[in-house]
PDB file of N, CA and C in Angstrom:
ATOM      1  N   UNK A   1    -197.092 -26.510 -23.808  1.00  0.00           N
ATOM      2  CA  UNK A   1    -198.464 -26.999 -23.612  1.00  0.00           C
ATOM      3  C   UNK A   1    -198.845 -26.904 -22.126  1.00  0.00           C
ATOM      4  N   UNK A   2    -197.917 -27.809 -21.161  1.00  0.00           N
ATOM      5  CA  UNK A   2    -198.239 -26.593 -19.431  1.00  0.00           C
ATOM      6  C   UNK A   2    -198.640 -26.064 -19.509  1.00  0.00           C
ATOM      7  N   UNK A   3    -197.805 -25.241 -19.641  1.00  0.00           N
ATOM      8  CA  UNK A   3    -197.823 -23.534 -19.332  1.00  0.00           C
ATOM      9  C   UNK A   3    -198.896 -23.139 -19.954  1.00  0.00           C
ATOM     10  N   UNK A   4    -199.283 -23.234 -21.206  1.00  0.00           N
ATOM     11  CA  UNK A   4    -200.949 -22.792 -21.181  1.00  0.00           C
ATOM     12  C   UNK A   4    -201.877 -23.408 -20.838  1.00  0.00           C
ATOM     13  N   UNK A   5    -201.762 -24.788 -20.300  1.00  0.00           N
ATOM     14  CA  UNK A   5    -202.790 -25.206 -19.778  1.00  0.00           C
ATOM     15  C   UNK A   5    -202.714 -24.603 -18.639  1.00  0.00           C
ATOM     16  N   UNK A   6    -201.926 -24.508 -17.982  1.00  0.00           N
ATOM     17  CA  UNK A   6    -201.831 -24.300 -16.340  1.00  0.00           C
ATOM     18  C   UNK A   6    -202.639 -22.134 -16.764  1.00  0.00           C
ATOM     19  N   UNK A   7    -201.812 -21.878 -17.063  1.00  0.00           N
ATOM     20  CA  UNK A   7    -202.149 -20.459 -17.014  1.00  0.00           C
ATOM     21  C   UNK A   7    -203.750 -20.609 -17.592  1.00  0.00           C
ATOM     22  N   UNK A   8    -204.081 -21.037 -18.613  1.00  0.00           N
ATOM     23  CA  UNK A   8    -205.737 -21.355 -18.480  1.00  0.00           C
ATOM     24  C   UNK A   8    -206.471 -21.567 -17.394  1.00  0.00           C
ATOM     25  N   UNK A   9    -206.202 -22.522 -17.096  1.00  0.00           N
ATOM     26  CA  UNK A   9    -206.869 -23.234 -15.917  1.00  0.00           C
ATOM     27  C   UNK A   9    -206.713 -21.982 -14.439  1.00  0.00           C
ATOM     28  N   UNK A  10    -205.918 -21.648 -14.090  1.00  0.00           N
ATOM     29  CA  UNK A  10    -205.640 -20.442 -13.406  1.00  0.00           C
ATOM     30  C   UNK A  10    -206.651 -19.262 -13.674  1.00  0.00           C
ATOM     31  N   UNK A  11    -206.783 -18.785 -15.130  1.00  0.00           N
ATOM     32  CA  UNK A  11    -207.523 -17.946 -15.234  1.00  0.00           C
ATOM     33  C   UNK A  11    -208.996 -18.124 -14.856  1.00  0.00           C
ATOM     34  N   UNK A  12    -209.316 -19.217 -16.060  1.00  0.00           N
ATOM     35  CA  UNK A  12    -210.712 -19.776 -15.607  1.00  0.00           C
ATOM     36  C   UNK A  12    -211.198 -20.554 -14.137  1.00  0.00           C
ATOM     37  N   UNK A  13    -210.330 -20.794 -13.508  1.00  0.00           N
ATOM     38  CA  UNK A  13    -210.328 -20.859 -12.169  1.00  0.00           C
ATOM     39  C   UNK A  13    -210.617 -19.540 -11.155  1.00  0.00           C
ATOM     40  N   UNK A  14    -209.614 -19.137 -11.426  1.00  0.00           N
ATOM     41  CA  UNK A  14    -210.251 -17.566 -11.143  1.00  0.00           C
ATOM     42  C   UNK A  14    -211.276 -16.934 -10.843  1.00  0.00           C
ATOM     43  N   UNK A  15    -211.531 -17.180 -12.661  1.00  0.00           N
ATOM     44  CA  UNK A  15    -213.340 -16.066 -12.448  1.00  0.00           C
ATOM     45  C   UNK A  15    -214.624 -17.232 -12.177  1.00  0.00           C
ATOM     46  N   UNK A  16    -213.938 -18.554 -11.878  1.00  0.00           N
ATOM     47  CA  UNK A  16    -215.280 -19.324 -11.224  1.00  0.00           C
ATOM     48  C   UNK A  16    -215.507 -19.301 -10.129  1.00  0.00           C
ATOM     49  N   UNK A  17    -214.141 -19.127  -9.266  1.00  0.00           N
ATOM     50  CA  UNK A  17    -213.961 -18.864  -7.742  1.00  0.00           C
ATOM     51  C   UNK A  17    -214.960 -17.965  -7.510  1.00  0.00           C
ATOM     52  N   UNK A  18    -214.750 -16.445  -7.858  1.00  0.00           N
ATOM     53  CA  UNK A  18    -215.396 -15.394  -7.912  1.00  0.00           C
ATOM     54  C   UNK A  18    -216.803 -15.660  -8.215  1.00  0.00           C
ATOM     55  N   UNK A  19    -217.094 -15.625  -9.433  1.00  0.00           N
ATOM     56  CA  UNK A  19    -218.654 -15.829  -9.501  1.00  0.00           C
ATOM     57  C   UNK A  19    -218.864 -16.612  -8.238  1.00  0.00           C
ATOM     58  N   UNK A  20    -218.606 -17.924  -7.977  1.00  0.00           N
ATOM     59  CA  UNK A  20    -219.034 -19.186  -7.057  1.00  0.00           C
ATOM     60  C   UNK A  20    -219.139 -17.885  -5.491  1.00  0.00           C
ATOM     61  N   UNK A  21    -218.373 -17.337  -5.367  1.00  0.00           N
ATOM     62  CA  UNK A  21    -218.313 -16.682  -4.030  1.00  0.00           C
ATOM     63  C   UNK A  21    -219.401 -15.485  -4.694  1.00  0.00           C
ATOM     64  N   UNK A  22    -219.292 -14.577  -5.286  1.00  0.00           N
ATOM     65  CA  UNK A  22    -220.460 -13.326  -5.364  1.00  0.00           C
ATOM     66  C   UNK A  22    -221.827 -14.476  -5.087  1.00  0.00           C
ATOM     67  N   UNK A  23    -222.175 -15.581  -5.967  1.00  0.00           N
ATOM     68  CA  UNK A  23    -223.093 -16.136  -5.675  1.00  0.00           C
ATOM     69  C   UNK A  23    -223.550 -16.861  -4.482  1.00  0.00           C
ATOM     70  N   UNK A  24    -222.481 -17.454  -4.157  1.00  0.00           N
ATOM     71  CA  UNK A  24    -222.900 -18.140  -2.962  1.00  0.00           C
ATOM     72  C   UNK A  24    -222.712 -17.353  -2.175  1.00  0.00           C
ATOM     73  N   UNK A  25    -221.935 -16.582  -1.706  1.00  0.00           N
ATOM     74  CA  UNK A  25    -222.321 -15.837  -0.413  1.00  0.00           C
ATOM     75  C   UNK A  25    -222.758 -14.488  -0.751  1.00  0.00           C
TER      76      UNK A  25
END
């Protein structure tokens, strides 16, 4: 259950980082 939470959260962390940065800056 970790391990896919963590590797979830990693992913979708990820591509929010990204969007959040293409957008904001």
């Amino acid at each position: 259950m970790r391990v896919t939470v963590t590797g979830a959260t990693g992913l979708i962390g990820s591509r929010l980082v990204r969007a959040l940065q293409q957008r904001g800056d």
